[in-house]
Protein backbone atom coordinates (compact mmCIF):
# COMPACT_ATOMS: atom_id res chain seq x y z
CA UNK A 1 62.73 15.51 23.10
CA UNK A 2 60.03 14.05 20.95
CA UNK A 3 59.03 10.57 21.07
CA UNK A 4 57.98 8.48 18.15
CA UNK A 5 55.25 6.24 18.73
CA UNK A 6 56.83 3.71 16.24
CA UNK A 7 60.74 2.49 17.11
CA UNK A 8 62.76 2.52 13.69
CA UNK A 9 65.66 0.52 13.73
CA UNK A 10 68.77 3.24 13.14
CA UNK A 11 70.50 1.04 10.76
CA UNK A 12 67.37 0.68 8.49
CA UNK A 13 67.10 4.66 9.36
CA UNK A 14 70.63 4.77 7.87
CA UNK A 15 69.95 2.67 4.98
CA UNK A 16 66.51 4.96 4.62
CA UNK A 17 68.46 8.06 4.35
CA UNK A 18 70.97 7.34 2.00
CA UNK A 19 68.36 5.94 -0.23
CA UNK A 20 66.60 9.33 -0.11
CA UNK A 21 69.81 11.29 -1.26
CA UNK A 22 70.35 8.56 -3.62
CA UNK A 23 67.00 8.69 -5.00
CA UNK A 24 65.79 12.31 -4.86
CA UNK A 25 68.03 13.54 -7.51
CA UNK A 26 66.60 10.95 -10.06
CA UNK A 27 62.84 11.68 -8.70
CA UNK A 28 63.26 15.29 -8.69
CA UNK A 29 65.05 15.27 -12.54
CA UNK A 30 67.73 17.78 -10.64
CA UNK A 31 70.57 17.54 -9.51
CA UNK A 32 70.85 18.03 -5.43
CA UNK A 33 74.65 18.64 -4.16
CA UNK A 34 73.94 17.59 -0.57
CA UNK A 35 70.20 17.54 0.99
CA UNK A 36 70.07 17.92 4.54
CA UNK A 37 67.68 15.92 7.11
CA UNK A 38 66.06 19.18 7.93
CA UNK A 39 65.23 20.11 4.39
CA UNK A 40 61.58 20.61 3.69
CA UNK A 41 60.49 17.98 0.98
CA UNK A 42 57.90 20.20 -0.39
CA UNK A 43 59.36 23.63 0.06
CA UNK A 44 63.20 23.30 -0.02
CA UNK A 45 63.41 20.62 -2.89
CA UNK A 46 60.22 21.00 -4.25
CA UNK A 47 58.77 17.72 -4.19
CA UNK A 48 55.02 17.01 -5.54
CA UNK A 49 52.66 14.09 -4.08
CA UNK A 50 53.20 11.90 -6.93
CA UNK A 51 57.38 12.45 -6.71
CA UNK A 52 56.44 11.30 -2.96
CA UNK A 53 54.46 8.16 -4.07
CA UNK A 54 57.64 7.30 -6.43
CA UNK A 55 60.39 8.43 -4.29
CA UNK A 56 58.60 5.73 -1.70
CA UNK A 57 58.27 3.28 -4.25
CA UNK A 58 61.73 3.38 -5.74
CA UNK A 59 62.83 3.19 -1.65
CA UNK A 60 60.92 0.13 -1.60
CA UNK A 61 62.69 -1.34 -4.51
CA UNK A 62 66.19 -0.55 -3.64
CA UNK A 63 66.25 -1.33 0.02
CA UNK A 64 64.05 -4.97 -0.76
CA UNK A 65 61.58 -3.64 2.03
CA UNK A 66 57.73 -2.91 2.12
CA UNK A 67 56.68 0.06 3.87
CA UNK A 68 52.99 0.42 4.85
CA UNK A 69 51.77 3.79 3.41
CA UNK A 70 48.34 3.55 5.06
CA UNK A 71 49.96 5.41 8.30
CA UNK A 72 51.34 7.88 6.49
CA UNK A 73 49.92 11.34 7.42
CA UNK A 74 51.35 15.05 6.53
CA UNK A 75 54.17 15.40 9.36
CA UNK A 76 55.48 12.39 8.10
CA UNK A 77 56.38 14.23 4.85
CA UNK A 78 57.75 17.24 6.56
CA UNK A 79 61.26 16.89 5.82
CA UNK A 80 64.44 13.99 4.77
CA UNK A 81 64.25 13.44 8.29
CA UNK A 82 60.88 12.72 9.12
CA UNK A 83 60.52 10.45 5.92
CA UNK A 84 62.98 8.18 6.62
CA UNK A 85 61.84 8.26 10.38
CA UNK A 86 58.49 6.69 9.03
CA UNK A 87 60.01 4.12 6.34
CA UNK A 88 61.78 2.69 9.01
CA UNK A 89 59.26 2.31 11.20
CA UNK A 90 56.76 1.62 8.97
CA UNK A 91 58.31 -1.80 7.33
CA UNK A 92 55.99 -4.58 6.97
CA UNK A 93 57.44 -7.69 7.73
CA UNK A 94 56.86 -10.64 4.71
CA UNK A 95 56.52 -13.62 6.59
């Protein structure tokens, strides 16, 4: 089993997740039936850098969190799964 070096909270994983399928279809301009954790961003749906950068930012927006992009690195954008996986661990608290 694979460890992540970051603990997400599940809930905020959750929250992460259904903001993804929420959000993709608008990002995308498509309509998606039902995406899958597993499903390649870039190769299954199709996803560019820049649909990345807003898919984040519209995250951002509709969950009222910040998420620190500076970690993010290429396995991070691997599938649903492994983006939400780093949003949620990746939050930056606003003190």
């Amino acid at each position: 089993m694979e460890e992540t070096a970051v603990h997400a909270d599940p809930r905020l994983r959750g929250e992460v997740l259904r903001g993804i399928n929420d959000l993709l279809p608008r990002v995308l301009k498509r309509e998606l039936t039902e995406i899958p954790e597993n499903a390649c961003l870039f190769d299954d749906l199709g996803l560019t850098s820049a649909g990345t950068l807003e898919l984040i930012l519209e995250l951002e927006e509709s969950l009222d969190i910040q998420v620190d992009v500076e970690e993010i690195g290429e396995d991070d954008l691997r599938s649903v799964a492994s983006l939400a996986d780093f949003v949620a661990g990746h939050v930056i608290d606003e003190d």
